[in-house]
C-alpha atoms as a PDB file:
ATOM      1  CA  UNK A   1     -14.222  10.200  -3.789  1.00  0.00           C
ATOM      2  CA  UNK A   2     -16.805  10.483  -6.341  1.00  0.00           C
ATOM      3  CA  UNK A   3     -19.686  13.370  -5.976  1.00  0.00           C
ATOM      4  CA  UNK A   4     -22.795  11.871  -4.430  1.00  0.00           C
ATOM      5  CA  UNK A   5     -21.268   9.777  -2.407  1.00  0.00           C
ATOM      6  CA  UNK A   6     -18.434   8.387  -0.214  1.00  0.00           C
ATOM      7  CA  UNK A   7     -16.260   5.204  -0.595  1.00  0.00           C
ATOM      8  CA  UNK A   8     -17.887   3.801   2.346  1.00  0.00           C
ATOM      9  CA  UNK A   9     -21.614   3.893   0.833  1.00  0.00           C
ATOM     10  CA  UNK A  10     -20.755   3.511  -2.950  1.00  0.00           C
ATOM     11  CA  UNK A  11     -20.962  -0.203  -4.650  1.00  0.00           C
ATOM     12  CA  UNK A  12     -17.923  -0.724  -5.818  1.00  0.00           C
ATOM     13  CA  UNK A  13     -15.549  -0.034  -2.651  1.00  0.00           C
ATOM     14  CA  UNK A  14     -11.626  -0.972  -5.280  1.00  0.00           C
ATOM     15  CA  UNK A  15     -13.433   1.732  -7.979  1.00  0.00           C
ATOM     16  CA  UNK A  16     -13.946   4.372  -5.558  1.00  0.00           C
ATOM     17  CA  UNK A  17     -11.225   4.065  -3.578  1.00  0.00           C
ATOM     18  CA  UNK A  18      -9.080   4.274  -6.504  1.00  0.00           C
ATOM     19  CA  UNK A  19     -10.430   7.278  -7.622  1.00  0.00           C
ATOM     20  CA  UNK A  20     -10.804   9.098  -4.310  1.00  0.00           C
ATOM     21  CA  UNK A  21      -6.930   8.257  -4.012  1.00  0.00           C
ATOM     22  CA  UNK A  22      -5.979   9.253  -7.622  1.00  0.00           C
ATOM     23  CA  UNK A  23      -7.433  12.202  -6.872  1.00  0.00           C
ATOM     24  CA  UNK A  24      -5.049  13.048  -3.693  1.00  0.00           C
ATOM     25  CA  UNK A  25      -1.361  12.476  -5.398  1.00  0.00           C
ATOM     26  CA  UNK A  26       1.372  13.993  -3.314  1.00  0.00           C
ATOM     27  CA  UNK A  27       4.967  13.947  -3.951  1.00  0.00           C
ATOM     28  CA  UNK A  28       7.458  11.179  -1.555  1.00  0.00           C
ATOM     29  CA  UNK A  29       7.861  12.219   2.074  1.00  0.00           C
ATOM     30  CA  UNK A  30       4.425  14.290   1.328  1.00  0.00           C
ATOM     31  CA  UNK A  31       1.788  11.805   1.316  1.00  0.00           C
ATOM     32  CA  UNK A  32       0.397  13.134   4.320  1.00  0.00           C
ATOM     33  CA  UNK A  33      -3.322  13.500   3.183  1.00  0.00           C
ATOM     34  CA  UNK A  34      -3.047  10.012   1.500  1.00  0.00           C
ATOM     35  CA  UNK A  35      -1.845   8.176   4.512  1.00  0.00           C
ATOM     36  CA  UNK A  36      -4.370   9.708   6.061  1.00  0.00           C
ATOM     37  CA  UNK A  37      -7.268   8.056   4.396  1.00  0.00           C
ATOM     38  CA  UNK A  38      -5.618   5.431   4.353  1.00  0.00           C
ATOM     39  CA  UNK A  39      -4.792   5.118   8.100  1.00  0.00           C
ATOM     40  CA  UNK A  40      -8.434   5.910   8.751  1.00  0.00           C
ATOM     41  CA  UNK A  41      -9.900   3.297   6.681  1.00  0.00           C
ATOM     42  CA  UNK A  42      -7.688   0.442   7.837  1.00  0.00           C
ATOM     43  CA  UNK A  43      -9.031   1.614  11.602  1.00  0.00           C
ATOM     44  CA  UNK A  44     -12.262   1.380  10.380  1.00  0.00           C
ATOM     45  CA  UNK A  45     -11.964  -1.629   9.470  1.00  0.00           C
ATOM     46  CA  UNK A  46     -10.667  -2.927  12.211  1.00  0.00           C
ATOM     47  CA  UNK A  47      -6.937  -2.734  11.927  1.00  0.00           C
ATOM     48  CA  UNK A  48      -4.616  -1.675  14.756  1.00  0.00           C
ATOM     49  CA  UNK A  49      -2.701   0.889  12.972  1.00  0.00           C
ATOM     50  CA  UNK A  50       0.881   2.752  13.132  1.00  0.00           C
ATOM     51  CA  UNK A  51       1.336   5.430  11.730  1.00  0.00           C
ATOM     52  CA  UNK A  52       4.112   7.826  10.778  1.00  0.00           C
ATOM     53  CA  UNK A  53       6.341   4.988  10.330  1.00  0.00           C
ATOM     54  CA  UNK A  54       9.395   6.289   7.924  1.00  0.00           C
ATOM     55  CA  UNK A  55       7.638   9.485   7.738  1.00  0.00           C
ATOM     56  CA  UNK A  56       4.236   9.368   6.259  1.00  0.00           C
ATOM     57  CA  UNK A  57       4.638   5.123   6.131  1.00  0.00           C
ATOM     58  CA  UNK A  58       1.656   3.186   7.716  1.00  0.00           C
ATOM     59  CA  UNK A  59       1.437  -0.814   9.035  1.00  0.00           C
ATOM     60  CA  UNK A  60      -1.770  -1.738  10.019  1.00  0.00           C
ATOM     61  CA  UNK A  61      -2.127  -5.352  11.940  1.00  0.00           C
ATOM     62  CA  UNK A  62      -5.173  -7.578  12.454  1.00  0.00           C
ATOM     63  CA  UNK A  63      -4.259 -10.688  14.270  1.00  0.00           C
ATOM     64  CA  UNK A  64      -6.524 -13.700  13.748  1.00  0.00           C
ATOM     65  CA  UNK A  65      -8.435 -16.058  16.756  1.00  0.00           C
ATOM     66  CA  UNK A  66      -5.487 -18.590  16.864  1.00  0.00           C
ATOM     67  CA  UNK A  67      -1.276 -18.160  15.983  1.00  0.00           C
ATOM     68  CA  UNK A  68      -0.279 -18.601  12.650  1.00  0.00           C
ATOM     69  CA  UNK A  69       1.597 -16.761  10.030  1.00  0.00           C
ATOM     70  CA  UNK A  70       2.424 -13.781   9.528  1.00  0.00           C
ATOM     71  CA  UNK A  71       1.645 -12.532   5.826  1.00  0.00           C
ATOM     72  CA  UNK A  72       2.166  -8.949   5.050  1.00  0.00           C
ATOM     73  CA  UNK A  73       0.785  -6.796   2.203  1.00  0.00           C
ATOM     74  CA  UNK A  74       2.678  -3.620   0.833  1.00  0.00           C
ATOM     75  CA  UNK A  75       1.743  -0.743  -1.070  1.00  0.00           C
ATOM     76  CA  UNK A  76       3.415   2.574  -2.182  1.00  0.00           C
ATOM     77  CA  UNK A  77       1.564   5.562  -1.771  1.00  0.00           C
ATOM     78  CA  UNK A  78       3.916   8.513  -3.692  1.00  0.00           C
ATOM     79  CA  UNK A  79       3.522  10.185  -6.904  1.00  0.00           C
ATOM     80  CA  UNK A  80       5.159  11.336  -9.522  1.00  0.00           C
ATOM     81  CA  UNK A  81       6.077  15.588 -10.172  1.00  0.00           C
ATOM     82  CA  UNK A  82       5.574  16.789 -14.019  1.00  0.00           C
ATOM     83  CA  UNK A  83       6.003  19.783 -15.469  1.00  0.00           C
ATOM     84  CA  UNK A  84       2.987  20.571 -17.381  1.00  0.00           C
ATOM     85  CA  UNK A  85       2.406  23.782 -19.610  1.00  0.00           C
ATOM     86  CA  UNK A  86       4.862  25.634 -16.854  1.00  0.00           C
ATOM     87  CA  UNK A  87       2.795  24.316 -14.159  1.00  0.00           C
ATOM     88  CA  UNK A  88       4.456  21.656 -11.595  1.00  0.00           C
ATOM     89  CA  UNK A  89       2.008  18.609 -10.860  1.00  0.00           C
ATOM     90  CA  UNK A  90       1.670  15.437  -9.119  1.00  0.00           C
ATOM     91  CA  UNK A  91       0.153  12.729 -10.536  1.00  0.00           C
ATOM     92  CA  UNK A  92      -0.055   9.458  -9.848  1.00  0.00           C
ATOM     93  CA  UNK A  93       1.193   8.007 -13.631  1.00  0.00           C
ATOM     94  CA  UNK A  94       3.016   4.985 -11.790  1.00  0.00           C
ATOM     95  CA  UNK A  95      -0.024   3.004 -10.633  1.00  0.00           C
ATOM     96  CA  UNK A  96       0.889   3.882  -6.780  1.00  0.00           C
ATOM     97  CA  UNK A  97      -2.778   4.524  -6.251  1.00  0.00           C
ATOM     98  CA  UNK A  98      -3.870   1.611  -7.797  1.00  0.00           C
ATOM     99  CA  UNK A  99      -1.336  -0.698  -5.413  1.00  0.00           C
ATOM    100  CA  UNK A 100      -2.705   1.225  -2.934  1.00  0.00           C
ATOM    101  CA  UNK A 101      -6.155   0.576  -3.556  1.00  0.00           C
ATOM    102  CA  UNK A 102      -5.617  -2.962  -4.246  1.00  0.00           C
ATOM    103  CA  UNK A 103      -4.111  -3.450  -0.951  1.00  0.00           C
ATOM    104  CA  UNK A 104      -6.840  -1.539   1.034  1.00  0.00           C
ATOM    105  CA  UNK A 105      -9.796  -3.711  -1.096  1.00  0.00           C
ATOM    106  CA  UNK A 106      -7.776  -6.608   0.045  1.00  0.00           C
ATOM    107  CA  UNK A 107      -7.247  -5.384   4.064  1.00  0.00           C
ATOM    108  CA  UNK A 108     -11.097  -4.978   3.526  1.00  0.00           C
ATOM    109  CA  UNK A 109     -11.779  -8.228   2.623  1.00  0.00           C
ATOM    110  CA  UNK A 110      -9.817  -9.322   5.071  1.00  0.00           C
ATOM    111  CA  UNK A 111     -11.776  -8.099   7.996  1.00  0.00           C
ATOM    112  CA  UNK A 112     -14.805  -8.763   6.246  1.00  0.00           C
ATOM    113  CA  UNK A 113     -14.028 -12.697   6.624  1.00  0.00           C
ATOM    114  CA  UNK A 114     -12.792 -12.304   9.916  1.00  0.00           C
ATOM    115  CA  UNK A 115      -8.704 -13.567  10.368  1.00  0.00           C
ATOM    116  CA  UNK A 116      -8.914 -17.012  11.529  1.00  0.00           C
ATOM    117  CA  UNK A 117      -5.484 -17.275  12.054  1.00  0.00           C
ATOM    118  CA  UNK A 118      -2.215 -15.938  11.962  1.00  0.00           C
ATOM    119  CA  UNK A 119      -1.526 -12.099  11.408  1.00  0.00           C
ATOM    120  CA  UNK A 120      -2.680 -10.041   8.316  1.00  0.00           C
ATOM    121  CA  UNK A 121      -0.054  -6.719   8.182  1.00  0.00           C
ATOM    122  CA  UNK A 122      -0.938  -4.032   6.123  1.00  0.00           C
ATOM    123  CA  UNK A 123       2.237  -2.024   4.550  1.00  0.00           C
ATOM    124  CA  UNK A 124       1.429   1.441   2.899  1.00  0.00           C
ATOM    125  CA  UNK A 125       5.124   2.512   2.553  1.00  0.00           C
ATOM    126  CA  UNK A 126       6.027   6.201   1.405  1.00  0.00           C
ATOM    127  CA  UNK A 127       8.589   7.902  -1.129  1.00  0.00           C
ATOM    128  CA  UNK A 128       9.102   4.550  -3.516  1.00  0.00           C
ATOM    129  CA  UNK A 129      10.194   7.107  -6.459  1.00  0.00           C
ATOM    130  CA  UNK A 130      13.164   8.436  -5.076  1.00  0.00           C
ATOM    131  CA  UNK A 131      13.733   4.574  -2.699  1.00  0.00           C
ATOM    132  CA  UNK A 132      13.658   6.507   0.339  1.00  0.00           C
ATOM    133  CA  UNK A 133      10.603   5.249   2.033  1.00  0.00           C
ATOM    134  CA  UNK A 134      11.217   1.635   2.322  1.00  0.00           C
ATOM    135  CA  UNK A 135      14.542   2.317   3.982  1.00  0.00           C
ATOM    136  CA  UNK A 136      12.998   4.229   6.120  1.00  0.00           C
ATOM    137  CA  UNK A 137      10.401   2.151   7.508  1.00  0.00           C
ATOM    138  CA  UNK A 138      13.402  -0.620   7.969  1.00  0.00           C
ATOM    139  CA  UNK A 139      15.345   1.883  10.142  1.00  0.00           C
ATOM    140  CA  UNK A 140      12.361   2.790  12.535  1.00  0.00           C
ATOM    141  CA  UNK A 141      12.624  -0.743  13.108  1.00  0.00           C
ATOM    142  CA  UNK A 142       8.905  -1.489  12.904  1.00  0.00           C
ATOM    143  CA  UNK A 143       8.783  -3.839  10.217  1.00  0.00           C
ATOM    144  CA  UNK A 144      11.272  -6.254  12.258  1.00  0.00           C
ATOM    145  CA  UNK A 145       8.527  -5.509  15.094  1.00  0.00           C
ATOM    146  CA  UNK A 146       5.673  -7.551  13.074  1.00  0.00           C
ATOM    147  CA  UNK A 147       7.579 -10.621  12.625  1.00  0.00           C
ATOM    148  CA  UNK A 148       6.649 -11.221   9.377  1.00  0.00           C
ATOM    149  CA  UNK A 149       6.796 -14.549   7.727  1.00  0.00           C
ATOM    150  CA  UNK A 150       6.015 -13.770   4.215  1.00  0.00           C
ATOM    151  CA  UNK A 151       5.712  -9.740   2.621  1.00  0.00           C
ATOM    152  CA  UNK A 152       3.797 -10.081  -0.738  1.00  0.00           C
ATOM    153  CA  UNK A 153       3.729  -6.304  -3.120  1.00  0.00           C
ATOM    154  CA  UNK A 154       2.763  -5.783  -6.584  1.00  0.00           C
ATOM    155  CA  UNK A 155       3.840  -3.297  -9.330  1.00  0.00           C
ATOM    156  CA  UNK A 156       1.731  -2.492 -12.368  1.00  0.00           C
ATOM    157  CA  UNK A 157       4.197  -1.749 -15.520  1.00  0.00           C
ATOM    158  CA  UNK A 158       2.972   1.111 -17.581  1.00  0.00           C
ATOM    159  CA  UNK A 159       1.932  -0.060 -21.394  1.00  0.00           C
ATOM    160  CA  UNK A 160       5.381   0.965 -22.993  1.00  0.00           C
ATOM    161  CA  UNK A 161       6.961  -0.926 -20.719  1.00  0.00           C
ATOM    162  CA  UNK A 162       5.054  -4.187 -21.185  1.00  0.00           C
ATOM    163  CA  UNK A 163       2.813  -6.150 -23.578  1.00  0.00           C
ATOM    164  CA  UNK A 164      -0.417  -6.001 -21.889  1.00  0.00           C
ATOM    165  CA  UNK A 165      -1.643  -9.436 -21.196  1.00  0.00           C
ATOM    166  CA  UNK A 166       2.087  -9.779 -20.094  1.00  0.00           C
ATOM    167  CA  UNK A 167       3.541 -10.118 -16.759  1.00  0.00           C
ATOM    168  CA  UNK A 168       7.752 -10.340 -15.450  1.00  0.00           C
ATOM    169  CA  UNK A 169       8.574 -13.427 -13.268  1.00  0.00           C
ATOM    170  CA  UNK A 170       7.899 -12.455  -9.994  1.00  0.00           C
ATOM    171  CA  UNK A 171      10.971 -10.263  -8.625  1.00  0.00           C
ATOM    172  CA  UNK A 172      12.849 -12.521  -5.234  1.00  0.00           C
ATOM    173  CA  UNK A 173      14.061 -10.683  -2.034  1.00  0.00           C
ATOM    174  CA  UNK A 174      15.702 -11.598   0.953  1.00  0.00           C
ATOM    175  CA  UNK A 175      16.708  -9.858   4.343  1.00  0.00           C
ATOM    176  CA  UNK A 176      18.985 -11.530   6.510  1.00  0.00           C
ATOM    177  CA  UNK A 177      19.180 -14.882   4.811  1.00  0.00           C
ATOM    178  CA  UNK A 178      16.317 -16.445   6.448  1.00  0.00           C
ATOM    179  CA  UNK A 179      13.017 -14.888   4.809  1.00  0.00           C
ATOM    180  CA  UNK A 180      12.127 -14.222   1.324  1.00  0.00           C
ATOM    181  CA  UNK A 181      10.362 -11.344  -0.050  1.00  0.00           C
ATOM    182  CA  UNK A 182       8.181 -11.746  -2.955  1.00  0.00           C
ATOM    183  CA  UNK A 183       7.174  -8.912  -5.501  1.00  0.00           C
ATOM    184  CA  UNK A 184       4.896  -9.439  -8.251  1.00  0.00           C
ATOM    185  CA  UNK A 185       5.371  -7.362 -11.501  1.00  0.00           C
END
């Protein structure tokens, strides 16, 4: 969070949160302070939230005044450990803050409009880096819980690794045959 103010009161909700969440990176399974915020925010806004879902994982549901789909959103909240002039330090150099972020301005808007129908599930999943955290949120058996028609994620690719102005095909998942995952890149 900036000085002077909190993300709550400050103009530009995606900017602040971003930084306020930048400013918090923890290392996978340690994201406690991170979900957190985030846990507290989605209840603010309205959200019935899970937490401690695969460890530090979150889902956050709002279901809408009549049935409908279920579309989920999913972020990664982990960071990455460099060694810096001897010194060991997170940072978040992966853009996990700023999926984060992204998905929270979105869960905001969300609420904001008011869910007409179908279910909006919010995903803040744990220890990407080291592919531990999505794993574990399928074992606790949650994300089978929410019924969820369609999962949507993005990545951001760091300048070396793409043209900017550039973006990969999105990336195609499937579980059990019937559903398909899409990730954007």
């Amino acid at each position: 969070m900036r000085k002077g103010g909190n993300i709550h009161t400050q103009p530009n909700y995606l900017n602040n949160i971003l930084h306020t969440l930048h400013a918090i990176p923890y290392v996978a399974i340690q994201e406690y302070k991170t979900a957190r915020l985030l846990a507290d925010e989605v209840k603010r806004l309205g959200f019935t939230v899970l937490e401690g879902v695969g460890g530090t994982g979150i889902i956050a549901t709002m279901k809408g005044d009549l049935p409908g789909a279920v579309i989920a959103l999913r972020a990664d909240m982990d960071a990455l450990v460099y060694q810096v002039d001897g010194q060991t330090e997170c940072r978040h150099t992966c853009g996990h803050d700023a999926h984060s972020a992204m998905v929270l301005a979105t869960a905001k808007n969300i609420a904001e409009r008011r869910l007409r129908s179908g279910t909006a599930v919010i995903i803040f999943q744990p220890a990407e880096e080291p592919i531990l955290g999505a794993l574990a949120m399928i074992d606790s058996g949650h994300i089978d819980k929410q019924g969820i028609d369609e999962l949507y994620g993005i990545h951001l690719r760091p300048v070396g690794e793409m043209e900017v102005g550039k973006a990969t095909p999105a990336l195609y998942h499937k579980k059990k045959k019937k559903k398909s995952f899409i990730f954007l890149s």
